[in-house]
C-alpha atoms as a PDB file:
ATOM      1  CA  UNK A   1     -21.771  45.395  -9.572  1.00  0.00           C
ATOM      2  CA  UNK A   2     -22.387  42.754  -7.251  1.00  0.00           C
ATOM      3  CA  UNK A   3     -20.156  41.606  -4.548  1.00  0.00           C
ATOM      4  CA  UNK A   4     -17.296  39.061  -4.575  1.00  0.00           C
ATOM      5  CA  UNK A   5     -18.760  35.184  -4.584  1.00  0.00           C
ATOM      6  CA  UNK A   6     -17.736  32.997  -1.891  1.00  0.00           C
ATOM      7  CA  UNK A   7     -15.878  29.730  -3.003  1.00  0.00           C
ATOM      8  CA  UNK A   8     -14.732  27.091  -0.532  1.00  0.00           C
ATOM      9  CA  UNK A   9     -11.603  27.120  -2.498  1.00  0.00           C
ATOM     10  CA  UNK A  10     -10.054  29.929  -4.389  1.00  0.00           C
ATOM     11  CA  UNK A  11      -8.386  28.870  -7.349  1.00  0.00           C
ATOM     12  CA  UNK A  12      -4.591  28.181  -6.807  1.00  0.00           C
ATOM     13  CA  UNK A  13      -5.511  29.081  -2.938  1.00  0.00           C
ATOM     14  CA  UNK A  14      -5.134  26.847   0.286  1.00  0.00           C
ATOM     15  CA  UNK A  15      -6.414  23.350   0.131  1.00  0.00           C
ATOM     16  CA  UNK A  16      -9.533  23.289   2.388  1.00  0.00           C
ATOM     17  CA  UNK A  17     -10.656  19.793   3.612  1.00  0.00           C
ATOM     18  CA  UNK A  18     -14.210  18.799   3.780  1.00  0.00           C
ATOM     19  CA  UNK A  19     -16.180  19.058   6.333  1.00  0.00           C
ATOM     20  CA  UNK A  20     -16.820  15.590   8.007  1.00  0.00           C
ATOM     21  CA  UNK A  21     -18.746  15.881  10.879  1.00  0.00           C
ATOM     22  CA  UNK A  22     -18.190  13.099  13.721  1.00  0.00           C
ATOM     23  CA  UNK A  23     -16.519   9.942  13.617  1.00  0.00           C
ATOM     24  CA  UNK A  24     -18.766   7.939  12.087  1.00  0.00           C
ATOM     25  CA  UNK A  25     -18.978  10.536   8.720  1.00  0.00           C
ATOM     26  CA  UNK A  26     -14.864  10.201   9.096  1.00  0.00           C
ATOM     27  CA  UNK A  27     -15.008   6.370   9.255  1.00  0.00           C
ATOM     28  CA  UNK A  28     -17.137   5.893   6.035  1.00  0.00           C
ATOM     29  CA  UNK A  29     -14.631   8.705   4.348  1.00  0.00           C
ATOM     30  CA  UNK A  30     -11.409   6.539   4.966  1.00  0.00           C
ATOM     31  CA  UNK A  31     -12.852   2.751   4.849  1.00  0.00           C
ATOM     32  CA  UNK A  32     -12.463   2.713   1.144  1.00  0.00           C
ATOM     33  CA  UNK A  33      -8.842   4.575   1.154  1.00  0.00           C
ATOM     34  CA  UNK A  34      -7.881   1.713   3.498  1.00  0.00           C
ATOM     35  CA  UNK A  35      -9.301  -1.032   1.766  1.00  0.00           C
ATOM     36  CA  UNK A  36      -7.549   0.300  -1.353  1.00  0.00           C
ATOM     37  CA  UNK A  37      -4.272   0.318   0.110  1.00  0.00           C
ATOM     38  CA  UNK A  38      -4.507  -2.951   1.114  1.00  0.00           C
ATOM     39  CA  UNK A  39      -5.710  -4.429  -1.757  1.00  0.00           C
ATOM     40  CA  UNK A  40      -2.643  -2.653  -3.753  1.00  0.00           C
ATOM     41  CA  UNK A  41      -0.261  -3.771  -0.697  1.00  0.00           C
ATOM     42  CA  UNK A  42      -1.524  -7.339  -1.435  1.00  0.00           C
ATOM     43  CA  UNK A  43      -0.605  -7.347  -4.734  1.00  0.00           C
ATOM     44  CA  UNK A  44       2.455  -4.797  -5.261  1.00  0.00           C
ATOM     45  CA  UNK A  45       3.765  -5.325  -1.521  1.00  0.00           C
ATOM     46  CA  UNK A  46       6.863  -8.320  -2.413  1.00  0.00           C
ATOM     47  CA  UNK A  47       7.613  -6.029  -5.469  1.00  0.00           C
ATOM     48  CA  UNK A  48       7.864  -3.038  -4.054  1.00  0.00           C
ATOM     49  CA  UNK A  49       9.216  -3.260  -0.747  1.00  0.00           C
ATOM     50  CA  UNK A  50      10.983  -6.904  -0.705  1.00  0.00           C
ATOM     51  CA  UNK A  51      12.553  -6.421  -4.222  1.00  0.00           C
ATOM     52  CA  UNK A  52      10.957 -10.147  -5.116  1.00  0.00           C
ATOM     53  CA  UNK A  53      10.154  -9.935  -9.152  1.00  0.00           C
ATOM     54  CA  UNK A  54       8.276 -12.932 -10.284  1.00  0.00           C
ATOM     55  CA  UNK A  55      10.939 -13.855 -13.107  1.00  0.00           C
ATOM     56  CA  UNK A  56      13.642 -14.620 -10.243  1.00  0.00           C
ATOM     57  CA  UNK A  57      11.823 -17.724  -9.101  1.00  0.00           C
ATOM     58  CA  UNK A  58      13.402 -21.004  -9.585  1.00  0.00           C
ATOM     59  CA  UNK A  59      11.127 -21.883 -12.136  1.00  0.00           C
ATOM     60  CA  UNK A  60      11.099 -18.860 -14.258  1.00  0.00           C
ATOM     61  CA  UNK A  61      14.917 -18.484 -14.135  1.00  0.00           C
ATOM     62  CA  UNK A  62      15.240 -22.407 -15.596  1.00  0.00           C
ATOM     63  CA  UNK A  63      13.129 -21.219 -18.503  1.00  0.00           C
ATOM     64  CA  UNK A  64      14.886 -18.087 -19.333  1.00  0.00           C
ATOM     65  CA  UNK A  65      18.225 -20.453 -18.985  1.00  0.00           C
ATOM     66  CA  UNK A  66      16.748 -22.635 -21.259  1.00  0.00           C
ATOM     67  CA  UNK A  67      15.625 -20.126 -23.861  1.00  0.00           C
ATOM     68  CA  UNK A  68      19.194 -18.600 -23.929  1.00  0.00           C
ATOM     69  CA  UNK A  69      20.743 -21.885 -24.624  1.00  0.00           C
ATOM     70  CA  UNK A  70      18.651 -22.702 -27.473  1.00  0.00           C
ATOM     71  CA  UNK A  71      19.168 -19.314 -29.554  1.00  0.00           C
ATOM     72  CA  UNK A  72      22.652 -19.317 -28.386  1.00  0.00           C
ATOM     73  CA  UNK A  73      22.422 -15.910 -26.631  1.00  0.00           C
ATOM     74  CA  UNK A  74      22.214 -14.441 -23.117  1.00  0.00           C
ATOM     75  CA  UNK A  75      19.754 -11.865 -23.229  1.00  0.00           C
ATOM     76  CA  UNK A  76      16.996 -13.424 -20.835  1.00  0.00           C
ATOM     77  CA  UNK A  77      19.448 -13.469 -18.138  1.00  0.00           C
ATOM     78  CA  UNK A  78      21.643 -10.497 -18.247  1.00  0.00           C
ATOM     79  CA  UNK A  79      18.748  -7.692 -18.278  1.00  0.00           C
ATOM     80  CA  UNK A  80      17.317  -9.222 -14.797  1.00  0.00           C
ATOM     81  CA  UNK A  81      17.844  -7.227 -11.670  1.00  0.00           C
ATOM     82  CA  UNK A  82      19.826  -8.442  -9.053  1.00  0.00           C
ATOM     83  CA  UNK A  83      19.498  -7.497  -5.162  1.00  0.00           C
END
């Protein structure tokens, strides 16, 4: 029988991180994780930490009036959130 194979990472053991040697290796490893959460901070950012939706602007919140008052109901308006 052979001996026992080395893996960098048993399964279900410790998580080992790659092996990035020197800054500029580490630099070209986290550009693109930075650039992604920027681009999703630029786009999800007033949602998620501002609480601004787009339906309470002025101009979506005079439509959904005006769609309640011609069927007569107030659905539009009573399932927004509120802050």
């Amino acid at each position: 029988m052979a001996g026992a194979a080395h893996h960098p990472r048993a399964p279900g053991g410790p998580f080992v991180p790659p092996k990035v040697h020197g800054r500029w290796g580490a630099k070209l490893m986290m550009a693109p994780v930075w650039f992604f959460v920027m681009y999703r901070m630029y786009h999800d950012g007033p949602h998620h930490f501002l609480h601004k939706h787009q339906w309470e602007e002025p101009k979506h919140l005079a439509y959904l009036e005006e769609v309640d008052k011609k069927f007569g109901t107030t659905y539009a308006t009573d399932n927004m959130h509120h802050h």
